[in-house]
Protein backbone atom coordinates (compact mmCIF):
# COMPACT_ATOMS: atom_id res chain seq x y z
CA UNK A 1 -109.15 51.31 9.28
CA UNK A 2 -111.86 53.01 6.73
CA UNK A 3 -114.27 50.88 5.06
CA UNK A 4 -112.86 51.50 2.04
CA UNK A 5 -109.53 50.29 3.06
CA UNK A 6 -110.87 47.30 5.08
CA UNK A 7 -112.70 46.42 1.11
CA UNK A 8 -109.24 47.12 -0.55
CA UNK A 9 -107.74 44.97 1.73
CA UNK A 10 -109.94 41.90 1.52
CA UNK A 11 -110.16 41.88 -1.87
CA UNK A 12 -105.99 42.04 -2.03
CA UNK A 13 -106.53 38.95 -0.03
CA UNK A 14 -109.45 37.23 -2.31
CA UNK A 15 -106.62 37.67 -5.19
CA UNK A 16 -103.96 36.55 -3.19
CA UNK A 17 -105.53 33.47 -2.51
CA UNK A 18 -106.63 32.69 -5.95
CA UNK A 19 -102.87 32.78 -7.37
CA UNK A 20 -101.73 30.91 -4.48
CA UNK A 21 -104.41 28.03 -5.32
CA UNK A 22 -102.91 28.10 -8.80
CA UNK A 23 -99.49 27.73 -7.38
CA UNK A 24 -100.69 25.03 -5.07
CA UNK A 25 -101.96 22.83 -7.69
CA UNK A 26 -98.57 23.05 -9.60
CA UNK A 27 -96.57 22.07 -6.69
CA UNK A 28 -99.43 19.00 -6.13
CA UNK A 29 -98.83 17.82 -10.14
CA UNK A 30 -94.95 18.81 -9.80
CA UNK A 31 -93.92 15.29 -8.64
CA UNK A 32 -95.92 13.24 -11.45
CA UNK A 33 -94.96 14.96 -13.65
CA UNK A 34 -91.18 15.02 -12.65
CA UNK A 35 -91.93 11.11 -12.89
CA UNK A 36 -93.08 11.35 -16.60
CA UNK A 37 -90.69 13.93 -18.03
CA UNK A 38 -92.99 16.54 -18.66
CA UNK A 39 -90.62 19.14 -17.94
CA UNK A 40 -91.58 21.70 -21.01
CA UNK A 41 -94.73 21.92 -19.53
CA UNK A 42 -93.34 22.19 -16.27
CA UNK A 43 -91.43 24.99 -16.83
CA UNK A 44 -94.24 26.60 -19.05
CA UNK A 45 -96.48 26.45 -16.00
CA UNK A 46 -93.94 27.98 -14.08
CA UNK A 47 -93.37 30.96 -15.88
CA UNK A 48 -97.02 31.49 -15.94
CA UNK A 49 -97.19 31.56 -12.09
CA UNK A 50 -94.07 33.74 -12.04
CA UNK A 51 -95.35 36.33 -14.32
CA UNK A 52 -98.91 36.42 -12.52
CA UNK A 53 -97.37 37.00 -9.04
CA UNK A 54 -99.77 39.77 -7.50
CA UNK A 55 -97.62 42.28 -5.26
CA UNK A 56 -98.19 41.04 -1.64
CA UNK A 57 -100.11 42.39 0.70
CA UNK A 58 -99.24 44.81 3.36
CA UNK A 59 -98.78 43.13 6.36
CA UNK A 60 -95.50 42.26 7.10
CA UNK A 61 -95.42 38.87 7.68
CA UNK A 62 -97.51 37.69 4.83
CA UNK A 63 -95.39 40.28 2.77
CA UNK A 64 -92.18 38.16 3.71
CA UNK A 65 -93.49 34.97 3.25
CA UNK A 66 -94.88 35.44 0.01
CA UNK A 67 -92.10 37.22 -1.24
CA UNK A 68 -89.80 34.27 0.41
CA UNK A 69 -92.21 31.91 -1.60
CA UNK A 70 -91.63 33.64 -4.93
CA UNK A 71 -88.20 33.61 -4.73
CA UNK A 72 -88.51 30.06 -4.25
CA UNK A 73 -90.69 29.62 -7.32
CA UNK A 74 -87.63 31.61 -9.47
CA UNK A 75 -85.40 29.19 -8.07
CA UNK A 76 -87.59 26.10 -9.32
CA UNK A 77 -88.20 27.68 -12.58
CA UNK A 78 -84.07 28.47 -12.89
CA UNK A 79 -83.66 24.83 -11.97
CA UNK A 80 -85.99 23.42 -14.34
CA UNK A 81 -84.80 25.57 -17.34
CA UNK A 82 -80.89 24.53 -17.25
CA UNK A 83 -79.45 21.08 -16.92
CA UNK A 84 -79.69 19.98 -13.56
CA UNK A 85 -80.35 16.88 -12.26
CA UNK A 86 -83.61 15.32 -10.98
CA UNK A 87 -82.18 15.99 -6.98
CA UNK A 88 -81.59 19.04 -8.04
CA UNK A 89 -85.25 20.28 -9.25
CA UNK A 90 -86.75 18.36 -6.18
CA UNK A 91 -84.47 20.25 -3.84
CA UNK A 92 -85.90 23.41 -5.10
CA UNK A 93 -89.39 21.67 -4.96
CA UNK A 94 -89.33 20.76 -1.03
CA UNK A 95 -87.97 24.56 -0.67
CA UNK A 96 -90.79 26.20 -2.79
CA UNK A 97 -93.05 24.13 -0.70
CA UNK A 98 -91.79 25.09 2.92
CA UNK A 99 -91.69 28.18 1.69
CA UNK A 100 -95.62 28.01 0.43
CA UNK A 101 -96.32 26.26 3.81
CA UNK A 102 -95.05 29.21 5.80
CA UNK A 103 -97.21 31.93 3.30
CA UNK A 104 -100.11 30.23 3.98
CA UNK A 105 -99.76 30.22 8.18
CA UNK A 106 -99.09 33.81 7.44
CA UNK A 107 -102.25 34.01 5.26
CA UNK A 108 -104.47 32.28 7.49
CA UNK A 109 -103.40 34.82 10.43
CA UNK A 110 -104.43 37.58 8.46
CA UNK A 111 -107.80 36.66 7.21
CA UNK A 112 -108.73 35.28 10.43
CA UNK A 113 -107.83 39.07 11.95
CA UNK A 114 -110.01 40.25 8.77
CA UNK A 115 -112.64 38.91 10.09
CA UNK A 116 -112.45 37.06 7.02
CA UNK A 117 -113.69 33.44 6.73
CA UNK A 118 -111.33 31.08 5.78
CA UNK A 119 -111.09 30.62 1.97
CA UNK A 120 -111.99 27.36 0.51
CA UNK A 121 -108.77 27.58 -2.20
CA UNK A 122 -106.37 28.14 0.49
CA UNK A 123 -104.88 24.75 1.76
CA UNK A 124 -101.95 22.94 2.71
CA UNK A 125 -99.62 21.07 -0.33
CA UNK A 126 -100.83 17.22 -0.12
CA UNK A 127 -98.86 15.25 -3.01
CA UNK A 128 -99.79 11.60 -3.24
CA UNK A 129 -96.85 10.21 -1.67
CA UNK A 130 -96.07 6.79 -2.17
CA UNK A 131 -93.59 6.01 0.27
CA UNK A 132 -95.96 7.80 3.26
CA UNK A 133 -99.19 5.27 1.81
CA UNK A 134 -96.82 2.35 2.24
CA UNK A 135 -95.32 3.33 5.23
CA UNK A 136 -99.23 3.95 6.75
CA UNK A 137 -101.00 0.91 5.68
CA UNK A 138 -97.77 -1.15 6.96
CA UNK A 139 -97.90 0.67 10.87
CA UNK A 140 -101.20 0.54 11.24
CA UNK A 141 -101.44 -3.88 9.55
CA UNK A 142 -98.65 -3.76 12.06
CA UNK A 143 -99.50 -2.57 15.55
CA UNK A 144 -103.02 -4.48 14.72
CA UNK A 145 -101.05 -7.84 13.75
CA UNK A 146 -99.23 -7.37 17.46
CA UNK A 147 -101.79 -6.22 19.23
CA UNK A 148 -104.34 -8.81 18.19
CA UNK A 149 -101.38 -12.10 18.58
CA UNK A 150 -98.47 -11.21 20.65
CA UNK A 151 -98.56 -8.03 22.59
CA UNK A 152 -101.41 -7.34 25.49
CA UNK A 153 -102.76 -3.86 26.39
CA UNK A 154 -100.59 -3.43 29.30
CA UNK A 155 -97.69 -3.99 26.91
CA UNK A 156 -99.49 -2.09 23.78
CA UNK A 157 -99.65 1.20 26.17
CA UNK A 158 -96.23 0.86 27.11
CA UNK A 159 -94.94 0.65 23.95
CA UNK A 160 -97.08 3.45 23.02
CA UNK A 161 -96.31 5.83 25.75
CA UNK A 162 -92.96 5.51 24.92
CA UNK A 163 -93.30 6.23 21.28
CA UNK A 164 -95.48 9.21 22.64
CA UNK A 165 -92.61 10.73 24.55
CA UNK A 166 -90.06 10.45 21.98
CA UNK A 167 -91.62 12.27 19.41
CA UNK A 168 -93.14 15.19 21.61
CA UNK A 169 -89.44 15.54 22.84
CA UNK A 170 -88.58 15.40 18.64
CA UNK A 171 -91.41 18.01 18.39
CA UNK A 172 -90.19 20.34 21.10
CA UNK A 173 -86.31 20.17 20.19
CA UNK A 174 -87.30 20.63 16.25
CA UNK A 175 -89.49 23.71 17.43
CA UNK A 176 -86.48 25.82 20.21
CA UNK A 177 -83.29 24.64 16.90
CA UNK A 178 -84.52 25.34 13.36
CA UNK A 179 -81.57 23.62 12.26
CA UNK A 180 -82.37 20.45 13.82
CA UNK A 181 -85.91 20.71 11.93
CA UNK A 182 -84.37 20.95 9.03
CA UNK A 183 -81.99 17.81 9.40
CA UNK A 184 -84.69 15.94 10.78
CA UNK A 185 -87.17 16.30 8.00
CA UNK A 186 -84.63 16.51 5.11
CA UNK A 187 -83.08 12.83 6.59
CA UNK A 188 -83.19 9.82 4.68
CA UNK A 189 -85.47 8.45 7.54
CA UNK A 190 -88.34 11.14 7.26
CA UNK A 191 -88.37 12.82 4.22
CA UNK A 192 -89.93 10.27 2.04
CA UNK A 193 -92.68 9.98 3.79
CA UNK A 194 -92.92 13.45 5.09
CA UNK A 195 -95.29 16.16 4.05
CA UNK A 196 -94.60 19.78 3.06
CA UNK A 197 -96.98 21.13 6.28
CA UNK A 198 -95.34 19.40 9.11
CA UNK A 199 -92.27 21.35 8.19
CA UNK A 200 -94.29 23.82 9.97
CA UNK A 201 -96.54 21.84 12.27
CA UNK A 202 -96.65 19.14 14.30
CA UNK A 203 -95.98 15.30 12.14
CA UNK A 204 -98.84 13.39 11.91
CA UNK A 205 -97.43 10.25 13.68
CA UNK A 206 -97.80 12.84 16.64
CA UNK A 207 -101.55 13.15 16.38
CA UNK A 208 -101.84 9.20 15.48
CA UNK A 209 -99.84 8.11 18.41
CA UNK A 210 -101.73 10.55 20.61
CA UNK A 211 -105.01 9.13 19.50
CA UNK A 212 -103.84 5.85 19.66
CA UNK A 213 -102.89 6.46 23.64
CA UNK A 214 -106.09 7.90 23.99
CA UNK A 215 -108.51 4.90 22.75
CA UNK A 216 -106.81 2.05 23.51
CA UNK A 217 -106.68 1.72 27.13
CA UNK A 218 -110.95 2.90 27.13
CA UNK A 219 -112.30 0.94 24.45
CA UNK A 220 -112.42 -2.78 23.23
CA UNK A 221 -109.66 -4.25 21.13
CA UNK A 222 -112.19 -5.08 18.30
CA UNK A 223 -113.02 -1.83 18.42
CA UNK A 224 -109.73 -0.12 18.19
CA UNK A 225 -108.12 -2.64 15.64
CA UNK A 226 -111.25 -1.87 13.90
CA UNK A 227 -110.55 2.00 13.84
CA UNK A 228 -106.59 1.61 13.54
CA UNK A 229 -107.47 -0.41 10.48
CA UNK A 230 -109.83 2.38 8.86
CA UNK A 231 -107.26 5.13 9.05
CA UNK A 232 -104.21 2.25 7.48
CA UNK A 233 -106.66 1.46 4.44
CA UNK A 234 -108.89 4.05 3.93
CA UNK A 235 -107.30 7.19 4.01
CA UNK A 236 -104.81 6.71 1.67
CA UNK A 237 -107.92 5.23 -0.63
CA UNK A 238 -109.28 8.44 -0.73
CA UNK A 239 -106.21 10.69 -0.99
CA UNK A 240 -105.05 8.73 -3.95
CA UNK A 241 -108.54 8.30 -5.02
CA UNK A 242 -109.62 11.90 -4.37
CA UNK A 243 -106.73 13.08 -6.58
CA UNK A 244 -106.76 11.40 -9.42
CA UNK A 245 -110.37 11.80 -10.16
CA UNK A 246 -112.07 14.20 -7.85
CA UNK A 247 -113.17 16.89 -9.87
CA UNK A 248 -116.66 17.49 -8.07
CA UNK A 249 -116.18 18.63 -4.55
CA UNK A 250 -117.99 18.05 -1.38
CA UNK A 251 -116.42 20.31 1.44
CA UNK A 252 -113.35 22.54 0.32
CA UNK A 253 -110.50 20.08 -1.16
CA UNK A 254 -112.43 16.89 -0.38
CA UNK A 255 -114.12 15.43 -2.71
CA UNK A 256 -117.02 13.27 -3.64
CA UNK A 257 -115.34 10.09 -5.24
CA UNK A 258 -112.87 10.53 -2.33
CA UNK A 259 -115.34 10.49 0.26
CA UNK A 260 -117.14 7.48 -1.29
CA UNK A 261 -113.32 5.40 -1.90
CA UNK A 262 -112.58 5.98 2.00
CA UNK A 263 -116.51 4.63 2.95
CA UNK A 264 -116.06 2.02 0.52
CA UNK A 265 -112.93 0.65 1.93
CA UNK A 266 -113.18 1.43 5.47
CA UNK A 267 -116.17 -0.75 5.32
CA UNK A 268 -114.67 -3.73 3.79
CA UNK A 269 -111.36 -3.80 5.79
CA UNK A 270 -113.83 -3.08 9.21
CA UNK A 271 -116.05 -5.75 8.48
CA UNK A 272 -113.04 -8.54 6.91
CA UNK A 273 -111.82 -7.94 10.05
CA UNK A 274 -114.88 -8.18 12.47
CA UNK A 275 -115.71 -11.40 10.53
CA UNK A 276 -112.32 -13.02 10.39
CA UNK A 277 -111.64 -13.12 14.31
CA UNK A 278 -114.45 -12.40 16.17
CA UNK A 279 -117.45 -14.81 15.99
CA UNK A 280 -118.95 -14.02 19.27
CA UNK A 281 -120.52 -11.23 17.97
CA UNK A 282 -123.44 -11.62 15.59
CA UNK A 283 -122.97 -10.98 12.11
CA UNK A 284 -124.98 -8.39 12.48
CA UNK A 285 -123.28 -6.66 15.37
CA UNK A 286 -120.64 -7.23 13.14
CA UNK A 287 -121.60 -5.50 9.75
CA UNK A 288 -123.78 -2.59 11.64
CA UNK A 289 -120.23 -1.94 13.38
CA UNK A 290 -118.50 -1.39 10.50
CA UNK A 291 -120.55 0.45 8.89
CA UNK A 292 -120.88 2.82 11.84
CA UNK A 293 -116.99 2.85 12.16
CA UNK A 294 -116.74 3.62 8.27
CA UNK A 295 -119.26 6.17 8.42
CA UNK A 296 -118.13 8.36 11.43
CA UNK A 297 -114.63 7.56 10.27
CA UNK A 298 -115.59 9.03 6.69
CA UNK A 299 -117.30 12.23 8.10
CA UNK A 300 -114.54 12.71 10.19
CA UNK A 301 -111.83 12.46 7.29
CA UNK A 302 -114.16 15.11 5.43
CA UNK A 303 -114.55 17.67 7.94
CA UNK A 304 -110.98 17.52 9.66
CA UNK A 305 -108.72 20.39 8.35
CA UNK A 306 -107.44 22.11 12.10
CA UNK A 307 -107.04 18.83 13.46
CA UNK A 308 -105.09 15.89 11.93
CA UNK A 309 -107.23 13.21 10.28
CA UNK A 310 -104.83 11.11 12.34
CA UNK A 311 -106.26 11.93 15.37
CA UNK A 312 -109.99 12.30 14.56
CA UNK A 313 -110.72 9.08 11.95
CA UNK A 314 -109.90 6.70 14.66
CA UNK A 315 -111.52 8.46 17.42
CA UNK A 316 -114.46 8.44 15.25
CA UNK A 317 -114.64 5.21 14.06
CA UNK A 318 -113.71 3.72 17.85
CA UNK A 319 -116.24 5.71 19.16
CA UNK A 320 -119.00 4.69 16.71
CA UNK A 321 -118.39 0.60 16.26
CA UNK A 322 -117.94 0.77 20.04
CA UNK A 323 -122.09 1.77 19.35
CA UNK A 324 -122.50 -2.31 18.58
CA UNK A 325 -119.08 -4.29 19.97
């Protein structure tokens, strides 16, 4: 490859990237705006992304992903300019996004053999999710309402082990039949609370559960309710947070205000909890290991994009309050 095609190439890419941050954003706002009736704009912003489309780039598999992904975008936009029902639109919404999902895998593979770092625009869809913010700050109040008053950790690893196994076997099965991906992430049980990426990937209740199995049998229960309790609270603080008014960032798609809503409420819920049940540690052991937890747990929610926040915010915040308790 010539210099001048290697240049060519990367800045195909650089323009690539920038239309599929555009697109990215759209598919983000899609659902609100679904929720308000702003479908005019909607389909304005469609057509927009439609007509910019650059042609896709050479190599073959990020050629048929992206064109996969724009024929998905026609199909929204066809959707949204005729009659059809809410389903409808959102059907061709969780396709555009699979579809988006598999481009940027594609993408990533290609800049990485560029010997291009990874761009900053380039990431994963994340809509705020309501469902999937209920559904984590119940699990995690949950498992830390058992574990603290009716369960020990003989019986906590038990259960967890066995959780462990049945959704690597779910992972491995959805992996060797595409179609039983499909009807396990389009069910009534996970879509809701299901993300665009682990279409793709593995599910985030894989990395938590993993994490969870590694902590809990090598650290203090104080310690992991403590961390279990950061990830319930304060990560969906700062995703809902983050999104609704984080304009200034502080590493790629995280931003400042985020950042400071997940230290803010990690350390409240750590140290409620510290306070509440157990006395025998000072107050000080008590604060100082909250503040450690939120801290570490905060840094690690900024700086995790290979590896699930799932699996590294608890780690993190075990590790550090373990520091103090």
């Amino acid at each position: 490859m010539t210099a001048t095609t290697s240049s060519a190439e990367l800045e195909a890419l650089r323009m690539l990237e920038a239309r599929a941050h555009e697109l990215r954003e759209f598919l983000e706002s899609l659902p609100s705006h679904m929720k308000w009736e702003r479908f005019d704009e909607l389909r304005e912003r469609c057509a927009r992304l439609m007509d910019q489309m650059p042609r896709p780039f050479n190599d073959e598999r990020l050629k048929a992903t992206w064109v996969r992904t724009q024929e998905r975008l026609a199909e929204l936009h066809a959707a949204l300019a005729s009659p059809s029902t809410r389903a409808r639109v959102m059907n061709r919404y969780d396709e555009l996004s699979r579809a988006y999902e598999q481009w940027l895998a594609a993408f990533r593979a290609r800049a990485s053999a560029m010997g291009m770092s990874f761009p900053v625009r380039a990431s994963s869809v994340k809509p705020l999710i309501r469902a999937r913010t209920v559904f984590h700050m119940a699990m995690g109040t949950l498992a830390i309402g058992l574990y603290q008053f009716v369960i020990n950790l003989r019986q906590a690893m038990i259960i967890l082990l066995s959780l462990l196994g049945i959704t690597i076997t779910l992972e491995v099965t959805r992996r060797i039949w595409k179609r039983w991906n499909h009807i396990l992430l389009t069910s009534p049980v996970f879509h809701p609370i299901a993300r665009p990426r682990e279409y793709h990937t593995i599910n985030s209740s894989t990395w938590y559960l993993t994490a969870l199995c590694l902590i809990g049998p090598l650290f203090s229960k104080p310690a992991v309710s403590a961390g279990v309790l950061i990830l319930a609270f304060a990560d969906p603080a700062a995703a809902w947070v983050g999104k609704r008014w984080g304009k200034r960032k502080l590493h790629r798609q995280k931003s400042i205000v985020g950042s400071l809503a997940f230290l803010v409420v990690a350390f409240v819920v750590a140290s409620a909890f510290l306070l509440g049940l157990y006395p025998q540690f000072t107050i000080a052991q008590r604060l100082g290991a909250a503040g450690l937890a939120a801290t570490a747990g905060a840094i690690a929610e900024l700086f995790s994009e290979r590896i699930d926040d799932n699996f590294t915010v608890p780690i993190a915040a075990v590790l550090a309050s373990s520091l103090l308790i």
